[in-house]
C-alpha atoms as a PDB file:
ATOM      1  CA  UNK A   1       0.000   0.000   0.000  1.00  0.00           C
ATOM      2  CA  UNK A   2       1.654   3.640  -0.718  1.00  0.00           C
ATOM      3  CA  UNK A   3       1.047   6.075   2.053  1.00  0.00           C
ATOM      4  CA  UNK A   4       0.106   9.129   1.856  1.00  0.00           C
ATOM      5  CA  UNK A   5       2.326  12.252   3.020  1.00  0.00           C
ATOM      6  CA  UNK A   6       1.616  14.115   5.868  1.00  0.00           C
ATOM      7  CA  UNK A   7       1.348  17.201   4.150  1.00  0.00           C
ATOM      8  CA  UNK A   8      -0.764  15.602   1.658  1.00  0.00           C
ATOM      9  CA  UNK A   9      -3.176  14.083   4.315  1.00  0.00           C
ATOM     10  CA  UNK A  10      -3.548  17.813   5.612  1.00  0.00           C
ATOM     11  CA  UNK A  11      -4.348  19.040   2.381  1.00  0.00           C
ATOM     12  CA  UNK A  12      -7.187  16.511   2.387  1.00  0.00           C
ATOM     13  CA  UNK A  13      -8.556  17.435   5.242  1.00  0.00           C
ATOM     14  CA  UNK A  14      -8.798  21.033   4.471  1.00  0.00           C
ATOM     15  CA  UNK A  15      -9.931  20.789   0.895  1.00  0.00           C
ATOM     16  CA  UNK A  16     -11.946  17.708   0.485  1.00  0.00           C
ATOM     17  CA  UNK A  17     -16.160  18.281   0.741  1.00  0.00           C
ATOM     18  CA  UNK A  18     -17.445  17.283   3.967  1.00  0.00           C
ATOM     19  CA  UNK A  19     -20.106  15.331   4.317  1.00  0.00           C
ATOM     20  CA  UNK A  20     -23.701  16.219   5.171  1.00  0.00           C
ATOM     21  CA  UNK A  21     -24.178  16.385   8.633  1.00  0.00           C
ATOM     22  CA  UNK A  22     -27.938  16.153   8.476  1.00  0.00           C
ATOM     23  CA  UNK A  23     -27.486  12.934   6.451  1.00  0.00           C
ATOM     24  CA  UNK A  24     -26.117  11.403   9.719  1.00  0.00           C
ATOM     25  CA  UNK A  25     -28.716  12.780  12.085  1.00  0.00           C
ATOM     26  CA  UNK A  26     -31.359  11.832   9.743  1.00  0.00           C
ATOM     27  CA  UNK A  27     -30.019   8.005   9.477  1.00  0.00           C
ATOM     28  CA  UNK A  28     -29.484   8.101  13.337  1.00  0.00           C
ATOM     29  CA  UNK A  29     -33.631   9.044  13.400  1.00  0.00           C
ATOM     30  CA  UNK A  30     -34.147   6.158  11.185  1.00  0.00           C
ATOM     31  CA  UNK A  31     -32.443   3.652  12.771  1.00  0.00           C
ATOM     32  CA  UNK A  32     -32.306   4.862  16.253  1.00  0.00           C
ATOM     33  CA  UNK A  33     -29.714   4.914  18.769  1.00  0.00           C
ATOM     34  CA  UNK A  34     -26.567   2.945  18.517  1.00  0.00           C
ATOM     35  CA  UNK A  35     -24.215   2.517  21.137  1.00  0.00           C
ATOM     36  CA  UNK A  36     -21.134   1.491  18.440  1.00  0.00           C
ATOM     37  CA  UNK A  37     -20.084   3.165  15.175  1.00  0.00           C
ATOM     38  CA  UNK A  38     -17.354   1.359  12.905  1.00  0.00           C
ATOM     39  CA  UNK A  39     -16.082   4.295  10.414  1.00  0.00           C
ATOM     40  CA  UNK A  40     -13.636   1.646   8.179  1.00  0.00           C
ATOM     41  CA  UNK A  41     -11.560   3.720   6.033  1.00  0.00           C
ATOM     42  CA  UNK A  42     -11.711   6.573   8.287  1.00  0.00           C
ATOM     43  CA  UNK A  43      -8.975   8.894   6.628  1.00  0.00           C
ATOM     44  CA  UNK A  44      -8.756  12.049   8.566  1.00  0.00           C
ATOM     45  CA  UNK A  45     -12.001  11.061   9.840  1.00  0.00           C
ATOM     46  CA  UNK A  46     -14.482  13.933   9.132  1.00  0.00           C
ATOM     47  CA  UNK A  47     -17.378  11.339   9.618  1.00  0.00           C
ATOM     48  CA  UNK A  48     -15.923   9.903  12.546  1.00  0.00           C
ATOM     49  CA  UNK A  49     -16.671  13.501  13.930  1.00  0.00           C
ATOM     50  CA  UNK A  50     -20.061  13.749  12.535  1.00  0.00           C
ATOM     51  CA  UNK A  51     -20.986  10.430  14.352  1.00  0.00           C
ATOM     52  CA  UNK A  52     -19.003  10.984  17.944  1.00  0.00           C
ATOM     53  CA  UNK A  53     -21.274  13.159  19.048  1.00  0.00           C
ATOM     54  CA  UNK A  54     -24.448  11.191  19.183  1.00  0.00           C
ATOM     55  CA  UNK A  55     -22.945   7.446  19.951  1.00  0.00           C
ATOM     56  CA  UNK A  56     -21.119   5.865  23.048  1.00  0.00           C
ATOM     57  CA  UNK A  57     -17.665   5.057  20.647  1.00  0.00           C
ATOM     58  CA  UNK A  58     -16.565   5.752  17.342  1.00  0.00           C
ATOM     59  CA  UNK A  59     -14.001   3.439  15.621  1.00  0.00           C
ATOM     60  CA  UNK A  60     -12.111   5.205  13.096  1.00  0.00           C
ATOM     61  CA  UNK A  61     -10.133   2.236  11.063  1.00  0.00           C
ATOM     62  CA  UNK A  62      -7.609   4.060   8.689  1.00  0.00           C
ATOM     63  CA  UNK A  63      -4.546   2.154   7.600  1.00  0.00           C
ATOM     64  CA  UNK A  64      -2.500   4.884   6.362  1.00  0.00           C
ATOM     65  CA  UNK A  65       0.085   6.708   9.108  1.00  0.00           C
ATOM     66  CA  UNK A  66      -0.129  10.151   7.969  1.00  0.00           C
ATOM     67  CA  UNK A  67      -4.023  10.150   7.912  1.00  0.00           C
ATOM     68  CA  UNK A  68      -4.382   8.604  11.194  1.00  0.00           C
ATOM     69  CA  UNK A  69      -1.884  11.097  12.461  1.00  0.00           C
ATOM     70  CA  UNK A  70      -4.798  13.930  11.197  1.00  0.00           C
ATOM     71  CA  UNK A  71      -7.733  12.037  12.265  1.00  0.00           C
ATOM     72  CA  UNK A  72      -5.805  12.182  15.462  1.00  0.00           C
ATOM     73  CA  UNK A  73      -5.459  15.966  15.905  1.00  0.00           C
ATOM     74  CA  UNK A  74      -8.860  16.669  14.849  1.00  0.00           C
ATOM     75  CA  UNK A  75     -10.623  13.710  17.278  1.00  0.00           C
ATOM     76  CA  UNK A  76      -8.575  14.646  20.285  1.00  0.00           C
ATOM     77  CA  UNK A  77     -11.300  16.432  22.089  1.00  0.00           C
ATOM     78  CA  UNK A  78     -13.763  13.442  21.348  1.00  0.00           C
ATOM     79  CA  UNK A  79     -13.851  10.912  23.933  1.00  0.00           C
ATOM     80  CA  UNK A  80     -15.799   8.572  22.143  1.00  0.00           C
ATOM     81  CA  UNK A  81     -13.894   8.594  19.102  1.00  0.00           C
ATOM     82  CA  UNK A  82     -11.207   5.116  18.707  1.00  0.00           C
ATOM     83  CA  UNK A  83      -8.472   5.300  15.989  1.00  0.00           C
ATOM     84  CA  UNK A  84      -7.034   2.585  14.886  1.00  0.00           C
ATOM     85  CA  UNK A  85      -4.874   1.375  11.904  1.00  0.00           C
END
């Protein structure tokens, strides 16, 4: 697997369209409460922090060092947010 820069995992983080944050309260509505979210492929893990919020944990899975590095600055304040590779 290549791996992605650091500076290039950055750059994806600031540039790359979030996601709708609606989408995830409205599938949270539909499904109901879930104790246990499993974000596979997390990259800098923009949904991880769309999720954390309204569930007990958050796994963020991301293989890739440099965007597990990001996820990790921006789901430090997040208690319920797990990253793993």
């Amino acid at each position: 697997m290549q791996r992605t820069s650091l500076r290039k995992a950055r750059l994806y983080d600031q540039y790359r369209l979030p996601y709708a944050a609606d989408a995830v309260v409205a599938l949270l509505e539909r499904i109901g409460p879930v104790n246990s979210v499993a974000d596979i492929g997390a990259g800098t893990g923009q949904l991880t922090r769309l999720f954390a919020p309204h569930c007990r944990q958050v796994i963020a899975i991301e293989p890739d060092p440099a965007m597990r590095t990001v996820a990790g600055e921006s789901l430090a304040g997040l208690t319920s947010a797990l990253i793993v590779a």
